[in-house]
PDB file of N, CA and C in Angstrom:
ATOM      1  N   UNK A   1       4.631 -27.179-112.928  1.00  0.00           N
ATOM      2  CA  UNK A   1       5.878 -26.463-113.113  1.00  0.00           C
ATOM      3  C   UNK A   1       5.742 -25.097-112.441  1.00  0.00           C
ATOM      4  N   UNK A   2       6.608 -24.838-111.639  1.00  0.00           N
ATOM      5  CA  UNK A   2       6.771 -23.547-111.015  1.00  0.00           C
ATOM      6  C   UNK A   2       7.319 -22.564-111.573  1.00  0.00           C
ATOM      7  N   UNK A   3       6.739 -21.260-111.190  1.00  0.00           N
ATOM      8  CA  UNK A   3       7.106 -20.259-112.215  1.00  0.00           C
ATOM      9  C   UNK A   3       7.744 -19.012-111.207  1.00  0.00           C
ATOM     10  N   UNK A   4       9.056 -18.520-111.536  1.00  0.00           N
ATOM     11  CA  UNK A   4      10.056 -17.617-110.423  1.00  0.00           C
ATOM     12  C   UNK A   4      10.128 -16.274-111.700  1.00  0.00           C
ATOM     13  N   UNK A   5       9.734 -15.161-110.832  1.00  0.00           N
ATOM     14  CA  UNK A   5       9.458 -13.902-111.447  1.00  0.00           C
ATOM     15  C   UNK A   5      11.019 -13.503-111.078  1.00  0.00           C
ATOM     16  N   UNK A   6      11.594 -12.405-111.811  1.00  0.00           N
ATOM     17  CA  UNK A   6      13.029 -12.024-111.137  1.00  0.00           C
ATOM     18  C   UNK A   6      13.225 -11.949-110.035  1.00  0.00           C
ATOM     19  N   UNK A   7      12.272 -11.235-109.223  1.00  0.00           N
ATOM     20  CA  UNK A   7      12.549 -10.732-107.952  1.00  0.00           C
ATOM     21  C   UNK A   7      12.576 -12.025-106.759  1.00  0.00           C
ATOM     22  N   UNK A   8      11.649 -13.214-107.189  1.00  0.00           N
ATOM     23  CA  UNK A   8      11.650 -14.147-106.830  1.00  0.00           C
ATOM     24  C   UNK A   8      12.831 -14.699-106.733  1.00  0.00           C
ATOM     25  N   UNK A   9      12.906 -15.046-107.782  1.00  0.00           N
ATOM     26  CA  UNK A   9      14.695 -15.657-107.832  1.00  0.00           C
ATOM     27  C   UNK A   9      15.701 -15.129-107.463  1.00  0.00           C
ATOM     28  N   UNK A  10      15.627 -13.942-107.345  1.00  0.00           N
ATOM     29  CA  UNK A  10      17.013 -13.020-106.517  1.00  0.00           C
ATOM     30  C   UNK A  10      16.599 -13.480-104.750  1.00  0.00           C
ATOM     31  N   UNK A  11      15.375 -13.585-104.577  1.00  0.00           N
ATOM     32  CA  UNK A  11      15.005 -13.873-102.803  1.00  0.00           C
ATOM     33  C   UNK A  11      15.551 -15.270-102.891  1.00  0.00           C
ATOM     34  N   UNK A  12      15.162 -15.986-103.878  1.00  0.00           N
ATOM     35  CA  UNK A  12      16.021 -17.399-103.395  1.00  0.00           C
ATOM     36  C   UNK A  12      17.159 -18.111-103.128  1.00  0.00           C
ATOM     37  N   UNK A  13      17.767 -17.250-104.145  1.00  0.00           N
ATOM     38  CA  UNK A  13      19.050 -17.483-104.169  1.00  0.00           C
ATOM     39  C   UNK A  13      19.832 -16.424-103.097  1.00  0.00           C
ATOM     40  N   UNK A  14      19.495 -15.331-102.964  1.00  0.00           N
ATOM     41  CA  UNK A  14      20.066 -14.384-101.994  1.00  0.00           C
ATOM     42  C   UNK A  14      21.114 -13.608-102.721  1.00  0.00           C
ATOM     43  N   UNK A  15      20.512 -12.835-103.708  1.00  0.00           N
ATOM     44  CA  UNK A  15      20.922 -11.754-104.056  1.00  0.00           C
ATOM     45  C   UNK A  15      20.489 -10.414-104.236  1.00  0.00           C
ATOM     46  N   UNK A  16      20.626  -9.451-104.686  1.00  0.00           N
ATOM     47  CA  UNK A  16      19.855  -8.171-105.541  1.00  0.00           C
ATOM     48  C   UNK A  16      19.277  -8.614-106.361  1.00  0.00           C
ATOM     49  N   UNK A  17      18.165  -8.302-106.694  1.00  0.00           N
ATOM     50  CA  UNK A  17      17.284  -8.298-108.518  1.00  0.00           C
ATOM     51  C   UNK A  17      18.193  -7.353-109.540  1.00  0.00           C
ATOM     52  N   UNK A  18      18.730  -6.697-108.848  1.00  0.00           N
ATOM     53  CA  UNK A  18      20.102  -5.918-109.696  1.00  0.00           C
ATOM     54  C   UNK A  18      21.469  -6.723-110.155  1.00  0.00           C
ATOM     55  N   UNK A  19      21.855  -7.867-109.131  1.00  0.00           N
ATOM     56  CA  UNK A  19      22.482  -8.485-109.717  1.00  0.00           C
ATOM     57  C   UNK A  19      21.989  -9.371-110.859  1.00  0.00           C
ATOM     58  N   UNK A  20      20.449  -9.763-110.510  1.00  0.00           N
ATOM     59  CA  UNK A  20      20.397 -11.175-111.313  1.00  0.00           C
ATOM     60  C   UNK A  20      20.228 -10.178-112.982  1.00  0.00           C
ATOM     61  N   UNK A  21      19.361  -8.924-112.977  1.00  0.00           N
ATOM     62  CA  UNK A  21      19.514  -8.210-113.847  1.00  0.00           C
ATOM     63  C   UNK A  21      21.263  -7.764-114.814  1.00  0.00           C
ATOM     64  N   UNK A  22      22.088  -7.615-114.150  1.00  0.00           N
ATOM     65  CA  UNK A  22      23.616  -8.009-114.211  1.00  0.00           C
ATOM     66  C   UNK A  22      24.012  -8.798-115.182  1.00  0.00           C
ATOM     67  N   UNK A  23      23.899 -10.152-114.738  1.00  0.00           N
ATOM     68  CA  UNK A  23      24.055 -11.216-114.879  1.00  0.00           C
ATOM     69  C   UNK A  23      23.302 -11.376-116.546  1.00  0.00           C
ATOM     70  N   UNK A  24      22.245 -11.183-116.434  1.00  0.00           N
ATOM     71  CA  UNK A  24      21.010 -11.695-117.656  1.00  0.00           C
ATOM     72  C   UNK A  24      21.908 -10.500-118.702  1.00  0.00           C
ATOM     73  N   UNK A  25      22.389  -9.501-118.701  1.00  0.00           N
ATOM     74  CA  UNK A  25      22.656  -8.211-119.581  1.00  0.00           C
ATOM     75  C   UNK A  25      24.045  -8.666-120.360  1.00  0.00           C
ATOM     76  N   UNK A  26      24.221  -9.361-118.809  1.00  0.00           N
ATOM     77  CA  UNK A  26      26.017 -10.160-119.499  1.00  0.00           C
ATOM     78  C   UNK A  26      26.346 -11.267-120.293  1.00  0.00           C
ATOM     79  N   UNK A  27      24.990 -11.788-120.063  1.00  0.00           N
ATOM     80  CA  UNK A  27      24.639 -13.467-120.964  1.00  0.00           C
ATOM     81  C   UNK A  27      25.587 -14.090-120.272  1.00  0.00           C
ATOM     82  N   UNK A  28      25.180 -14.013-118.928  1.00  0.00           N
ATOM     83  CA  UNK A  28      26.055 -15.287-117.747  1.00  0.00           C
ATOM     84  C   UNK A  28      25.344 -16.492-117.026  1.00  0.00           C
ATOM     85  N   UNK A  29      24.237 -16.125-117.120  1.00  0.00           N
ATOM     86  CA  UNK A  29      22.618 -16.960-117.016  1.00  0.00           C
ATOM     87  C   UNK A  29      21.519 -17.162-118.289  1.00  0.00           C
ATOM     88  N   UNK A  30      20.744 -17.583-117.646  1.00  0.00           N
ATOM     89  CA  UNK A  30      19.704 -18.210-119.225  1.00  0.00           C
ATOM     90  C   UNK A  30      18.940 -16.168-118.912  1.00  0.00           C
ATOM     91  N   UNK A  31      18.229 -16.237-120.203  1.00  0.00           N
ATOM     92  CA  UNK A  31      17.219 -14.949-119.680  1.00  0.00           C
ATOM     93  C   UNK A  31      15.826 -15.949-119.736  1.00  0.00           C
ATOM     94  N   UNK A  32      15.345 -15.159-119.183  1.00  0.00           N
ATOM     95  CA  UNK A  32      13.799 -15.530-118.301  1.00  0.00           C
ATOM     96  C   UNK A  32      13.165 -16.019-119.547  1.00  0.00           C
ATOM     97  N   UNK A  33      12.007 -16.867-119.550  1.00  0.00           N
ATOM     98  CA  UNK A  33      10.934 -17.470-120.681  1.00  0.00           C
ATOM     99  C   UNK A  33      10.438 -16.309-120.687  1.00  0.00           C
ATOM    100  N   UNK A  34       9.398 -15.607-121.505  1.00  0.00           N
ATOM    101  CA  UNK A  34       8.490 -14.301-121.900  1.00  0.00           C
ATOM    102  C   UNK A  34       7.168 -15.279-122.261  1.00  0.00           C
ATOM    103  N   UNK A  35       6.318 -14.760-122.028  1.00  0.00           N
ATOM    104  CA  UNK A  35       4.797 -15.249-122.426  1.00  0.00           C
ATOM    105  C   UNK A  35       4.145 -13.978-122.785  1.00  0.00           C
ATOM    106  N   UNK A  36       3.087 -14.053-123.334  1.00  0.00           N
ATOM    107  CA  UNK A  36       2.393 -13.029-123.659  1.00  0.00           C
ATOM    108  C   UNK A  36       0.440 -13.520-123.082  1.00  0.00           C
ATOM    109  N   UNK A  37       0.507 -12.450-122.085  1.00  0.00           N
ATOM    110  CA  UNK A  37      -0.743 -13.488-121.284  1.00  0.00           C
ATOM    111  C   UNK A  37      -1.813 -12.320-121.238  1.00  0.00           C
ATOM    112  N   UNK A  38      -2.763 -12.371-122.050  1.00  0.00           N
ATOM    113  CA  UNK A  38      -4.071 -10.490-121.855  1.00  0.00           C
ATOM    114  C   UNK A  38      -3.406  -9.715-122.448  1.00  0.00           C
ATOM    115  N   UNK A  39      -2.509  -9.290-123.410  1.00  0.00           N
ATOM    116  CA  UNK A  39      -1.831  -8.754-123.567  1.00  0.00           C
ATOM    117  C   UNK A  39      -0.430  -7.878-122.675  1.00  0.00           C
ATOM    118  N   UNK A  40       0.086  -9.006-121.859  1.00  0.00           N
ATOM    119  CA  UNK A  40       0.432  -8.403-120.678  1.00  0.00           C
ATOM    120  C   UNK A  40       2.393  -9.214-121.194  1.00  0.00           C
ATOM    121  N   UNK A  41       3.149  -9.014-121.378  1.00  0.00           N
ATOM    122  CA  UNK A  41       4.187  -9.817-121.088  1.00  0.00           C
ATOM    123  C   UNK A  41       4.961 -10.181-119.631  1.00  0.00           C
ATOM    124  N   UNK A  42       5.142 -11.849-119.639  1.00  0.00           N
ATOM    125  CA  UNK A  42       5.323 -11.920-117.932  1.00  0.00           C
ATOM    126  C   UNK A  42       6.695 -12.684-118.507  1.00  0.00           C
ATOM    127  N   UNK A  43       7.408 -12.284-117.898  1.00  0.00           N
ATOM    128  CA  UNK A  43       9.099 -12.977-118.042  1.00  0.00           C
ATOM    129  C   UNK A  43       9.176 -13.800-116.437  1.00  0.00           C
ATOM    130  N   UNK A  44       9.980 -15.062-116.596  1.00  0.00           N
ATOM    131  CA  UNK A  44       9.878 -16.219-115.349  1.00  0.00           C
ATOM    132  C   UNK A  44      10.743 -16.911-115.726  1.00  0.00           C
ATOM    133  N   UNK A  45      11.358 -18.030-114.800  1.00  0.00           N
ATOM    134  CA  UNK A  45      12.247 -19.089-115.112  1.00  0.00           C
ATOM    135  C   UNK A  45      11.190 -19.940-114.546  1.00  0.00           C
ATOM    136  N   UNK A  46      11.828 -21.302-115.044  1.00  0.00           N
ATOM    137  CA  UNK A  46      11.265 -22.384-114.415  1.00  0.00           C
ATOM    138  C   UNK A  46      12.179 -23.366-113.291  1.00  0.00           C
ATOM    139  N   UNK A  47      11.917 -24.121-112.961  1.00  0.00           N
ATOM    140  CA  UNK A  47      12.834 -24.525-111.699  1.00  0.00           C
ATOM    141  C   UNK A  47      14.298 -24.694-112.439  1.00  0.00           C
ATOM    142  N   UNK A  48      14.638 -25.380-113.254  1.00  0.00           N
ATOM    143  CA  UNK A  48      15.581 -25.896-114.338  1.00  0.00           C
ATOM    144  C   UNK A  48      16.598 -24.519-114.469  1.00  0.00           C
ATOM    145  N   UNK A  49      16.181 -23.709-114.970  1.00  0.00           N
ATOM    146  CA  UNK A  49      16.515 -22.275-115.299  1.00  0.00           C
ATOM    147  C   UNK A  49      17.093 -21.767-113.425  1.00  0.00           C
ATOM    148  N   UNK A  50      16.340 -21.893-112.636  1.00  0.00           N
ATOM    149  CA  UNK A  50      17.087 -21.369-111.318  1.00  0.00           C
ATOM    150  C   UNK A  50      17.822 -22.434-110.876  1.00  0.00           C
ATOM    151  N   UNK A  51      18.065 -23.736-110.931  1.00  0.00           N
ATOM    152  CA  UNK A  51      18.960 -24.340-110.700  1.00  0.00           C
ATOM    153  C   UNK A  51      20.248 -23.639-111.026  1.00  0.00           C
ATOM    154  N   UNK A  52      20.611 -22.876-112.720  1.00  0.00           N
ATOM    155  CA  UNK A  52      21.825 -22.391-112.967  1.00  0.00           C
ATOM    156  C   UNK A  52      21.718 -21.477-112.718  1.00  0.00           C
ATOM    157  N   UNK A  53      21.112 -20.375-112.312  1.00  0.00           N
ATOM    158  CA  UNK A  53      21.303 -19.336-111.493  1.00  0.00           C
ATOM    159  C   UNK A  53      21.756 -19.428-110.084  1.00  0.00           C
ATOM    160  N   UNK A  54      21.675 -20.357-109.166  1.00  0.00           N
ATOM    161  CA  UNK A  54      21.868 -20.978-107.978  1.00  0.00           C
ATOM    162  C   UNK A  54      23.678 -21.373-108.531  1.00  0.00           C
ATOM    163  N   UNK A  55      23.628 -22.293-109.644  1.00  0.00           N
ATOM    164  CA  UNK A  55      25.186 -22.781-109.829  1.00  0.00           C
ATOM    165  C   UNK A  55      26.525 -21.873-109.872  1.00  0.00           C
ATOM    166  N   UNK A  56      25.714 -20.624-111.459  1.00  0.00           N
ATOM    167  CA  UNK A  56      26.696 -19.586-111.789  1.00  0.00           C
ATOM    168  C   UNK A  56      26.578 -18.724-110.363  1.00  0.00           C
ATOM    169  N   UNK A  57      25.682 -18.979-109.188  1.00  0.00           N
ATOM    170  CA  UNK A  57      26.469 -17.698-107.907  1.00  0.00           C
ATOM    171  C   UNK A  57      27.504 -18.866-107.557  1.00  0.00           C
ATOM    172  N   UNK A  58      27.412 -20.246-107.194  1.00  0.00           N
ATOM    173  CA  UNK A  58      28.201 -20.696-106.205  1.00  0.00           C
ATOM    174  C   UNK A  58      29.513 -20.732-106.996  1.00  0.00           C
ATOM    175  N   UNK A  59      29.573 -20.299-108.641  1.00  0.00           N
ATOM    176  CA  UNK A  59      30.778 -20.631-108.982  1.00  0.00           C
ATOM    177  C   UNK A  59      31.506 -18.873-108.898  1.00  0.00           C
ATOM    178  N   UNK A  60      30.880 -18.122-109.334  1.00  0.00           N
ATOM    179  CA  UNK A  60      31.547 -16.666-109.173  1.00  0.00           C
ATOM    180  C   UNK A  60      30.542 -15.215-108.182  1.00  0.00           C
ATOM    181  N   UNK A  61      30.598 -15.908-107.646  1.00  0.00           N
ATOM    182  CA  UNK A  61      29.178 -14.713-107.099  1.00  0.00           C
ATOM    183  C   UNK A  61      30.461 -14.549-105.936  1.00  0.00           C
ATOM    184  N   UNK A  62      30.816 -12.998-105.233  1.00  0.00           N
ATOM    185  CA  UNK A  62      31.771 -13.177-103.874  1.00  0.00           C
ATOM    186  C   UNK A  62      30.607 -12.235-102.772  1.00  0.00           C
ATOM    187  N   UNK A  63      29.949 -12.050-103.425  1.00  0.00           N
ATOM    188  CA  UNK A  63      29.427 -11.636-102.151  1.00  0.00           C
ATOM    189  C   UNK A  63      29.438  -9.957-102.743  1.00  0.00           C
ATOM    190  N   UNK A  64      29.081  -9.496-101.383  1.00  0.00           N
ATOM    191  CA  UNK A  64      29.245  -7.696-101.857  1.00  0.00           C
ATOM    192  C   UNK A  64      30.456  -7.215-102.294  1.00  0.00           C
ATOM    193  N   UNK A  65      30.665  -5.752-103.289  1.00  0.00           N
ATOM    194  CA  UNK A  65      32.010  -5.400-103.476  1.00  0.00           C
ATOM    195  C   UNK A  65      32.238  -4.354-102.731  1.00  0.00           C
ATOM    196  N   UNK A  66      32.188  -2.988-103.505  1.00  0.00           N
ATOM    197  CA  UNK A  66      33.034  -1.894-103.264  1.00  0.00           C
ATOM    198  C   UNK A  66      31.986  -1.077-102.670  1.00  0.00           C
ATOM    199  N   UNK A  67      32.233  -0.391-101.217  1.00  0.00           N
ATOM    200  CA  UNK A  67      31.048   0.681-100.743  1.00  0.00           C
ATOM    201  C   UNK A  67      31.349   1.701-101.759  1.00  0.00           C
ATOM    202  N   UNK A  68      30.324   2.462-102.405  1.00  0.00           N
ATOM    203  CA  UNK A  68      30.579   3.301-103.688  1.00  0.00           C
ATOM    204  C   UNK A  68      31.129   4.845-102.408  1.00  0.00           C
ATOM    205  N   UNK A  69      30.427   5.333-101.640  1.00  0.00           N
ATOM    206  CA  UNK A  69      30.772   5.951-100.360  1.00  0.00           C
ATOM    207  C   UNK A  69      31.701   6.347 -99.996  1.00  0.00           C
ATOM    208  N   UNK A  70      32.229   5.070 -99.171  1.00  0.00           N
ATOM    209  CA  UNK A  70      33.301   5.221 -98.167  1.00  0.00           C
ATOM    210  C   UNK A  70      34.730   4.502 -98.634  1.00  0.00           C
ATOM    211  N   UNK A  71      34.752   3.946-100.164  1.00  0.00           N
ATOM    212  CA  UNK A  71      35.287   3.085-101.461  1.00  0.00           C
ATOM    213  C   UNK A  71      36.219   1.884-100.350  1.00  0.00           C
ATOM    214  N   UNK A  72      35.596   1.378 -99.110  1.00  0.00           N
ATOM    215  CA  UNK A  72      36.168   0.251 -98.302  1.00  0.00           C
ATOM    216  C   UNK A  72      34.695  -0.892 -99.051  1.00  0.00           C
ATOM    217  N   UNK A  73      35.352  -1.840 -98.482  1.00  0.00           N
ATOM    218  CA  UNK A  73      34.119  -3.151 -98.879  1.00  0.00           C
ATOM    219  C   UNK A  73      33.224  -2.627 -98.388  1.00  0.00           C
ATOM    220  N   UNK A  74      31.797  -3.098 -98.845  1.00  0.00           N
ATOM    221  CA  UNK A  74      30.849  -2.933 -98.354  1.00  0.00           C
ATOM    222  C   UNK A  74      30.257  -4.100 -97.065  1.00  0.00           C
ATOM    223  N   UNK A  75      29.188  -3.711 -96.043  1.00  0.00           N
ATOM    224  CA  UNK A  75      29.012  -4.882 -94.774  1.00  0.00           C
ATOM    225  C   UNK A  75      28.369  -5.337 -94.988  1.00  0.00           C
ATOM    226  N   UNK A  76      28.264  -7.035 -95.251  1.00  0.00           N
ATOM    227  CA  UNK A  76      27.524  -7.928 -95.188  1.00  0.00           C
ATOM    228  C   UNK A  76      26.402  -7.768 -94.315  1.00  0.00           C
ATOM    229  N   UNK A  77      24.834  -8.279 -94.550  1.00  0.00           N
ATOM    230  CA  UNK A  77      24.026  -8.195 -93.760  1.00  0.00           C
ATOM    231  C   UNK A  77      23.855  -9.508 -92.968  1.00  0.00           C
TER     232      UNK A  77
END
C-alpha cells in the first residue's frame, strides 16, 4: 500500500498543498490517516483516499481564481 504525504498528493493531482489544505479544513475530502511512528506523527492517504481527491477536483476544482494584485483572473501556468 502506498503512502501520499500532502504535498505529494497536491503534485499528483496538480494543485497547491494550500488547496488540498482548503479542502481537508472544509470537510470536502477524507483528512489524511495519522500514525504515530518514534514518536513522530506522519499524516498520508492511501491510494483509495487520493482517488477522491482526484474525483472532488474533477467535480469542482476551476482552476485558478482571483489575482489578489491586479483583482483580474489569475495566469494559468
Amino acid at each position: 500500500m502506498k503512502k501520499y504525504s500532502i504535498s505529494e498528493a497536491a503534485k499528483l493531482i496538480g494543485v497547491n498543498k494550500a488547496t488540498v489544505y482548503r479542502w481537508i479544513q472544509r470537510k470536502v475530502v477524507p483528512s489524511p490517516l495519522t500514525e504515530v511512528i518514534a514518536g513522530v506523527h506522519i499524516t498520508y492517504w492511501t491510494d483509495a483516499e487520493l482517488i477522491k481527491l482526484r474525483e472532488y477536483k474533477k467535480q469542482s476544482y476551476r482552476g485558478k481564481g482571483i489575482d489578489r494584485r491586479t483583482g483580474k483572473k489569475a495566469k494559468q501556468k
